[in-house]
Protein backbone atom coordinates (compact mmCIF):
# COMPACT_ATOMS: atom_id res chain seq x y z
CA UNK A 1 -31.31 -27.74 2.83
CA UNK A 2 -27.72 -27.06 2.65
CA UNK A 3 -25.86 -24.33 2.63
CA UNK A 4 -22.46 -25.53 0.97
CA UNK A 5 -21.55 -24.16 -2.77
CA UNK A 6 -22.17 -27.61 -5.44
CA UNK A 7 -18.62 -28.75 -5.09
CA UNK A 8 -17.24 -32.46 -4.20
CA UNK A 9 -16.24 -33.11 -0.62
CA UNK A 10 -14.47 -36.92 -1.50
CA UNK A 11 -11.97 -37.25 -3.54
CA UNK A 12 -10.63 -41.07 -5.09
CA UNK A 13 -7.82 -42.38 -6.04
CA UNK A 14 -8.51 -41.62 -10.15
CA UNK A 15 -9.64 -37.67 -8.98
CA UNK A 16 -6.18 -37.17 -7.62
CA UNK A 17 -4.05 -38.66 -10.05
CA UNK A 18 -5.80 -36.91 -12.90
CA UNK A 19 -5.29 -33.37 -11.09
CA UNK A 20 -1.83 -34.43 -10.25
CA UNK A 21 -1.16 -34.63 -14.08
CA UNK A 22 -3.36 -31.13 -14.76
CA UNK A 23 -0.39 -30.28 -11.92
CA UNK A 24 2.57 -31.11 -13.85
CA UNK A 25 1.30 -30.08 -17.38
CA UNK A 26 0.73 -26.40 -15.91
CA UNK A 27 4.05 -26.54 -14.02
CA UNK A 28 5.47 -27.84 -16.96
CA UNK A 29 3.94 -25.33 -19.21
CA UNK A 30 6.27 -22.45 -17.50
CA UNK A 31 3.24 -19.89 -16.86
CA UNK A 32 3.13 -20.27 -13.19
CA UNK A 33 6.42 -19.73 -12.35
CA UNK A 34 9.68 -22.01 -11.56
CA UNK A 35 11.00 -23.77 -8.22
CA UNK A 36 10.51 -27.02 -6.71
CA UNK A 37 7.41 -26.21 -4.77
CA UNK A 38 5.54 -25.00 -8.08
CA UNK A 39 3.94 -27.96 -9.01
CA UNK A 40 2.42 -28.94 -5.43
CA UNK A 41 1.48 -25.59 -5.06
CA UNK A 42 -0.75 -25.52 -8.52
CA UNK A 43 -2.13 -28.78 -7.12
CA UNK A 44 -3.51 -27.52 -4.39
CA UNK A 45 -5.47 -24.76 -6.16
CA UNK A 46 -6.41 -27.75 -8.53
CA UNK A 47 -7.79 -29.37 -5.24
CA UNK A 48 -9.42 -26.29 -3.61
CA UNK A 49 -10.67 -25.26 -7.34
CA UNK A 50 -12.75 -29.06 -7.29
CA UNK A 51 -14.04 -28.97 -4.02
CA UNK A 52 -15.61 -25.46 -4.92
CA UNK A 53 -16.71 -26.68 -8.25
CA UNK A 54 -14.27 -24.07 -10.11
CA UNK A 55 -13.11 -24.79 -12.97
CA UNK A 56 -9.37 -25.59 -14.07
CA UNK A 57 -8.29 -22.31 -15.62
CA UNK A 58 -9.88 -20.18 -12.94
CA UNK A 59 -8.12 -22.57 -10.24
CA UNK A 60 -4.83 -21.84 -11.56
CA UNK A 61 -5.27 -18.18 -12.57
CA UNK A 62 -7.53 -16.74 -9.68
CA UNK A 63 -6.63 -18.40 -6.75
CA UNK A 64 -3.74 -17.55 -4.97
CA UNK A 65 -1.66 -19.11 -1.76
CA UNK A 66 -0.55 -16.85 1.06
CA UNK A 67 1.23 -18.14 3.83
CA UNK A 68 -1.10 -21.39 3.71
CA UNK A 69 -3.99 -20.23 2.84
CA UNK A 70 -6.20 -19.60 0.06
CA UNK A 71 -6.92 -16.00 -1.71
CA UNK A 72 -9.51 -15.55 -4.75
CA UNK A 73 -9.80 -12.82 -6.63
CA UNK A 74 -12.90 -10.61 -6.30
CA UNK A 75 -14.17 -12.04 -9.71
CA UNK A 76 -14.31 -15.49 -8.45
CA UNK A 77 -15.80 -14.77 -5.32
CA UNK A 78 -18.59 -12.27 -7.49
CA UNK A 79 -18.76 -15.88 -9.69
CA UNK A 80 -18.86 -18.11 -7.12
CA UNK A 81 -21.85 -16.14 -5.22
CA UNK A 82 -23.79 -15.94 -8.61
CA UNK A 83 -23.33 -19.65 -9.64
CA UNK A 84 -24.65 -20.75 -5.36
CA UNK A 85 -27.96 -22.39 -4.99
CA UNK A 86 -28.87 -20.47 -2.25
CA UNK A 87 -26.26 -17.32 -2.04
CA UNK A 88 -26.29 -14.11 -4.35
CA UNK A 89 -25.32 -10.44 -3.85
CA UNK A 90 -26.53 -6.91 -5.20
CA UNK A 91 -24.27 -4.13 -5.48
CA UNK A 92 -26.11 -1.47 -3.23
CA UNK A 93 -23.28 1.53 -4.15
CA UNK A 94 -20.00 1.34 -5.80
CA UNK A 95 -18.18 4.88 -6.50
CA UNK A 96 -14.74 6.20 -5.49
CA UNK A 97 -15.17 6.71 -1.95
CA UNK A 98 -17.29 3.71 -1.25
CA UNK A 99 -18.94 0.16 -1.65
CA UNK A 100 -21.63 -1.27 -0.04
CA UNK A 101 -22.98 -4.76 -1.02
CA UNK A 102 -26.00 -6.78 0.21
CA UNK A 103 -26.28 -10.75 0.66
CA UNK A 104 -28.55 -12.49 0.54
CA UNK A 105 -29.42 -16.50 0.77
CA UNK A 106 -32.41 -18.04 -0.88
CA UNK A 107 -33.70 -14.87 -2.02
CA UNK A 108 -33.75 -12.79 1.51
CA UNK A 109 -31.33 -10.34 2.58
CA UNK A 110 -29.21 -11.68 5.51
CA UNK A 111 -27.37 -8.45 5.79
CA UNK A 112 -24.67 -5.98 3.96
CA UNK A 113 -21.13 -5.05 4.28
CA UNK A 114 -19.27 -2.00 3.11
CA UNK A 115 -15.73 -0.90 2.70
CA UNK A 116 -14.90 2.74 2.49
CA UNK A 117 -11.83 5.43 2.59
CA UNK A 118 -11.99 5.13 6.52
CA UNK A 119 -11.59 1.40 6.40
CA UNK A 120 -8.86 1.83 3.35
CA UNK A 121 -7.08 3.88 6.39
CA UNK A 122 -7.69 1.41 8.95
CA UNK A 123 -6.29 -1.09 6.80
CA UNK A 124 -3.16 0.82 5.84
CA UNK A 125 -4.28 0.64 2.29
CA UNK A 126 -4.62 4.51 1.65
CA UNK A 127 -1.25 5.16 0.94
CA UNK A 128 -1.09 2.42 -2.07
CA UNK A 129 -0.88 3.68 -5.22
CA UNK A 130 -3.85 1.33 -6.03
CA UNK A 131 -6.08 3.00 -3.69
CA UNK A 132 -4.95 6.16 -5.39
CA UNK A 133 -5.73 5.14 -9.27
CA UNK A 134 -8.49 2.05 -8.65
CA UNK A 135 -10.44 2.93 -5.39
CA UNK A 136 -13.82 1.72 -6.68
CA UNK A 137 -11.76 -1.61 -7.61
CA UNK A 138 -10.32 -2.30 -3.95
CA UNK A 139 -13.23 -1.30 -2.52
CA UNK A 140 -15.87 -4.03 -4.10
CA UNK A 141 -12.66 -6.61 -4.07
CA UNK A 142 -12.73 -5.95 -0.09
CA UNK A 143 -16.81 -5.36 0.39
CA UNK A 144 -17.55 -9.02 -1.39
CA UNK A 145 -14.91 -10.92 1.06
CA UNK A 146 -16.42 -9.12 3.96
CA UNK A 147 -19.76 -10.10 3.05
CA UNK A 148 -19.08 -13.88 2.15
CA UNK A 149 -17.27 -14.24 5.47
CA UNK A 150 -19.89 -12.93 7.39
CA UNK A 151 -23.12 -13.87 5.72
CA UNK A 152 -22.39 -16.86 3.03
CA UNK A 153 -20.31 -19.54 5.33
CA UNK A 154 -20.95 -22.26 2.93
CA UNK A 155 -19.57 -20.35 -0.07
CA UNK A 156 -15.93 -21.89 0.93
CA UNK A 157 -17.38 -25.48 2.26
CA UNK A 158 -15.67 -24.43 5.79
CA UNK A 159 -12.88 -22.43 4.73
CA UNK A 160 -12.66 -18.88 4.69
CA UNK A 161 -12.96 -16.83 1.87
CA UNK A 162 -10.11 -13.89 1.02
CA UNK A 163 -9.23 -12.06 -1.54
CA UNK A 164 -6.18 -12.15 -3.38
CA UNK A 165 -4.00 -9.54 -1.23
CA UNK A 166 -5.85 -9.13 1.98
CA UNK A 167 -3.68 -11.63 4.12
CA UNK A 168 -0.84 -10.03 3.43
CA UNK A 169 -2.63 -6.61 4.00
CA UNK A 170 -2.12 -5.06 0.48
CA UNK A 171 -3.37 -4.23 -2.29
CA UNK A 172 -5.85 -6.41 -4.12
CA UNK A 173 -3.53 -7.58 -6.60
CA UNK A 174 0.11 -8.13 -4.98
CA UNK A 175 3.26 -8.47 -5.89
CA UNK A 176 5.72 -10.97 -5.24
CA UNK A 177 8.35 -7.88 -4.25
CA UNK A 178 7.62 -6.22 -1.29
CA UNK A 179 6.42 -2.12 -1.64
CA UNK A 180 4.70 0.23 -3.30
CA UNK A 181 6.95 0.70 -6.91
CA UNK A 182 6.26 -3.00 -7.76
CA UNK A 183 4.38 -4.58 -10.70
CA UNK A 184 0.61 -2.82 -11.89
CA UNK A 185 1.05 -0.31 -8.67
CA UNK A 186 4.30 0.55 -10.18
CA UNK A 187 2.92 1.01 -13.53
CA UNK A 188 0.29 3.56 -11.68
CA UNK A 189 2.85 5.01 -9.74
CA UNK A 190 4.84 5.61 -13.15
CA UNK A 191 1.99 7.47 -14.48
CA UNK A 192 1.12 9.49 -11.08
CA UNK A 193 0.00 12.84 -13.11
CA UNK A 194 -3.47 12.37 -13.27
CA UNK A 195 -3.56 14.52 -16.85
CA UNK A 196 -0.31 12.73 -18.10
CA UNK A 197 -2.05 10.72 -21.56
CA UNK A 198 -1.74 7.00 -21.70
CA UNK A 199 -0.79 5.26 -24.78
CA UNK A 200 -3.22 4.39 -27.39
CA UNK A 201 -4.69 0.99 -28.10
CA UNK A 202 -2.90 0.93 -31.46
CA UNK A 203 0.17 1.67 -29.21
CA UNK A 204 -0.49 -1.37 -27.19
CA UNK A 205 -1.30 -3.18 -29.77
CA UNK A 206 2.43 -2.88 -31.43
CA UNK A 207 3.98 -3.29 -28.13
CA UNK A 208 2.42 -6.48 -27.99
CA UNK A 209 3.15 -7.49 -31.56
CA UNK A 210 7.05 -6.95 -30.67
CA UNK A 211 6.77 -8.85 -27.71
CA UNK A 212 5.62 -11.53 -29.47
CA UNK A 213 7.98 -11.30 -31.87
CA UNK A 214 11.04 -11.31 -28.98
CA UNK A 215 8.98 -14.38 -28.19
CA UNK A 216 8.37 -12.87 -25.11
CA UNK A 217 5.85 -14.32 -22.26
CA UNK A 218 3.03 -12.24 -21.02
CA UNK A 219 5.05 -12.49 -18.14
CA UNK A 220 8.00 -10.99 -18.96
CA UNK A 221 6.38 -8.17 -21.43
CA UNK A 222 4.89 -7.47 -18.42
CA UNK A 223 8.38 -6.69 -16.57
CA UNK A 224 9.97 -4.92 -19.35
CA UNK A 225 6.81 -2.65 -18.88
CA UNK A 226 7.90 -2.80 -15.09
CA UNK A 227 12.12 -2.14 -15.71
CA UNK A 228 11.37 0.80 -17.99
CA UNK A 229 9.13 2.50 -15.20
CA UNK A 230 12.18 2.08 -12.84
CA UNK A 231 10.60 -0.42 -10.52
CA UNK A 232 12.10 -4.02 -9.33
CA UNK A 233 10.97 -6.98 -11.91
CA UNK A 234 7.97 -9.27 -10.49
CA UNK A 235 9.27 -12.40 -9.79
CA UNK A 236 5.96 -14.52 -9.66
CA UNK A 237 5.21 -15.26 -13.69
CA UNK A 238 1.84 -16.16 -12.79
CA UNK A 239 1.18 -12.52 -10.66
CA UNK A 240 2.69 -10.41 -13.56
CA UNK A 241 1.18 -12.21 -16.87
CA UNK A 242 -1.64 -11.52 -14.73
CA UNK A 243 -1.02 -7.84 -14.85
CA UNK A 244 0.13 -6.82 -18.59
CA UNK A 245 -2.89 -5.92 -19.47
CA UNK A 246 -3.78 -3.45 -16.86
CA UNK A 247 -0.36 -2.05 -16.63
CA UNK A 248 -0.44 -1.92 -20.52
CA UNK A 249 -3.41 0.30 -19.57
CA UNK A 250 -1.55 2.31 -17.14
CA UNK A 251 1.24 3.01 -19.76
CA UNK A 252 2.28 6.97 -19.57
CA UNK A 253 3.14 7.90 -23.17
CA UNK A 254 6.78 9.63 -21.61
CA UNK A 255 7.83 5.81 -21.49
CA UNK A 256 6.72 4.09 -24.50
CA UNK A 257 10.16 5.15 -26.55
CA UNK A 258 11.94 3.35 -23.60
CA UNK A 259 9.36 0.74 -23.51
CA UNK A 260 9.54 0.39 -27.43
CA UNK A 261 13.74 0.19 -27.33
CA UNK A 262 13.87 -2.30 -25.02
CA UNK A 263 11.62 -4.30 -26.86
CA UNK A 264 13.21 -3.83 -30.26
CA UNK A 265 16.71 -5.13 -28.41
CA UNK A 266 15.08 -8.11 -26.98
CA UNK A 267 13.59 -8.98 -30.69
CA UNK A 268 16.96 -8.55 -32.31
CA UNK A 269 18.88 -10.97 -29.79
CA UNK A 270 15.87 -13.67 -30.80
CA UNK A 271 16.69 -12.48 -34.49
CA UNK A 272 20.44 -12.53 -34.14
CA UNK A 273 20.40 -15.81 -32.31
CA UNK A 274 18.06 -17.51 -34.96
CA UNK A 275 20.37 -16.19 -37.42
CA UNK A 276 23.72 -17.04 -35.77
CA UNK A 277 25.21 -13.33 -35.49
CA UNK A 278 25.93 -11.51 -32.94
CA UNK A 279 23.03 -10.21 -30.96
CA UNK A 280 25.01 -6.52 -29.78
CA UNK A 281 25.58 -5.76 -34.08
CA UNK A 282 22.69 -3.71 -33.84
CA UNK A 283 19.07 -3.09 -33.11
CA UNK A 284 16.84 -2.13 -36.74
CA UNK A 285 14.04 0.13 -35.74
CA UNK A 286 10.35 -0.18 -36.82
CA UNK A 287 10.24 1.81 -39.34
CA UNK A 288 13.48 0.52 -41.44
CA UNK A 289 11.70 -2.81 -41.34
């Protein structure tokens, strides 16, 4: 019986030139970012994504590439365990201060793994903001990849599993800019007073309906949400459309009049450039709509 995850090992001729296309229709698309290297890059994850038997839009969106190799978010590993003939997992304890999972491969345990504050400090990951605002997150993102390493070998057909962030010894979800006051860690880091009140969804649901109307991409909503907390821009589209949502969720209230302005002047250049006048002329607010 084997132990490897129902994915294709071969690959012909046809195989590769139809993910080479998927390749250049996402590159082309603008969602993943710009540069010469973006396309072979997305094909890669295209590859890794078939031999794993992931599909296309988790491939592109979940799977990340870090100095060569290959991180997954914690959600694809989780779906990746759950989908296995012969692998799944059970969430012994989950909380703020720790996680402990157990494995297990055609239904018997074959062992746990755990990640707690003292490994967070071992890791130099306590002093993240992330660890601060999502402990319970970076803990179960770090417990899974332990365990699949160590217990489910097959799960990556001979490579090893990570998780997006743990090669570069981060946070779970990094940034493409080095440090602490960069993209959703930012946003936390913007919002640091535990009792300061987040925006509403019917805020976040405006802020979105002016982005769209700037014909902004999630991408760079995502970075005006980033600029008005006073942190450097992400530079990797596909990292930060990744993130709105999330740092939508970490929104402080003190910065959704900044948020909101900005917003409102990048709509009004669309508007002013649509309309052939000139873009600085003036900025109409909301509510004289």
């Amino acid at each position: 019986m084997t132990d490897e995850a129902p994915g294709r090992a071969g690959m012909t001729e046809a195989d590769f030139t139809y993910l080479d296309r998927l390749a250049s229709a996402a590159a082309d698309s603008g969602l993943y970012g710009s540069g010469a290297k973006v396309k072979a890059q997305l094909l890669m994850k295209l590859i890794y994504g078939r031999d794993l038997a992931i599909p296309v839009s988790a491939a592109l969106s979940a799977i990340d590439i870090y100095d060569g190799k290959m991180e997954l978010s914690s959600n694809l590993i989780a779906a990746l365990l759950e989908a296995h003939p012969h692998y799944a997992y059970a969430i012994v304890e989950t909380s703020d201060e720790r996680c402990e999972i157990e494995f297990f491969k055609d239904e018997r345990s074959v062992g746990k793994a755990k990640f707690d504050a003292a490994d967070a400090a071992t890791a130099g990951l306590a002093g993240t903001d992330y660890y601060r605002h999502f402990p319970s997150d970076m803990f179960f993102a770090r417990a899974i990849t332990r365990g699949a390493r160590r217990y489910c070998p097959g799960l990556g057909r001979g490579v090893a599993i990570y998780a997006t962030g743990e090669l570069a010894k981060r946070t779970p979800e990094p940034t493409a800019v080095a440090g602490a006051n960069n993209g959703r860690a930012g946003m936390a880091n913007a919002a640091r007073d535990a009792h300061e009140p987040r925006v509403t969804p019917k805020d976040r649901q405006r802020i979105r309906a002016i982005g769209a109307e700037a014909k902004l991409s999630d991408a760079e909503l995502f970075n005006v949400l980033v600029v008005a907390a006073g942190c450097e821009p992400v530079k990797n589209e596909q990292r930060a459309a990744r993130q709105l949502d999330r740092a939508l969720q970490c929104l402080p209230v003190s910065l959704l009049a900044k948020v909101t302005v900005a917003l409102q002047q990048r709509r009004a250049a669309v508007a002013a450039t649509t309309n052939g006048r000139d873009p600085h002329a003036g900025v109409p607010d909301d509510a004289d709509r």
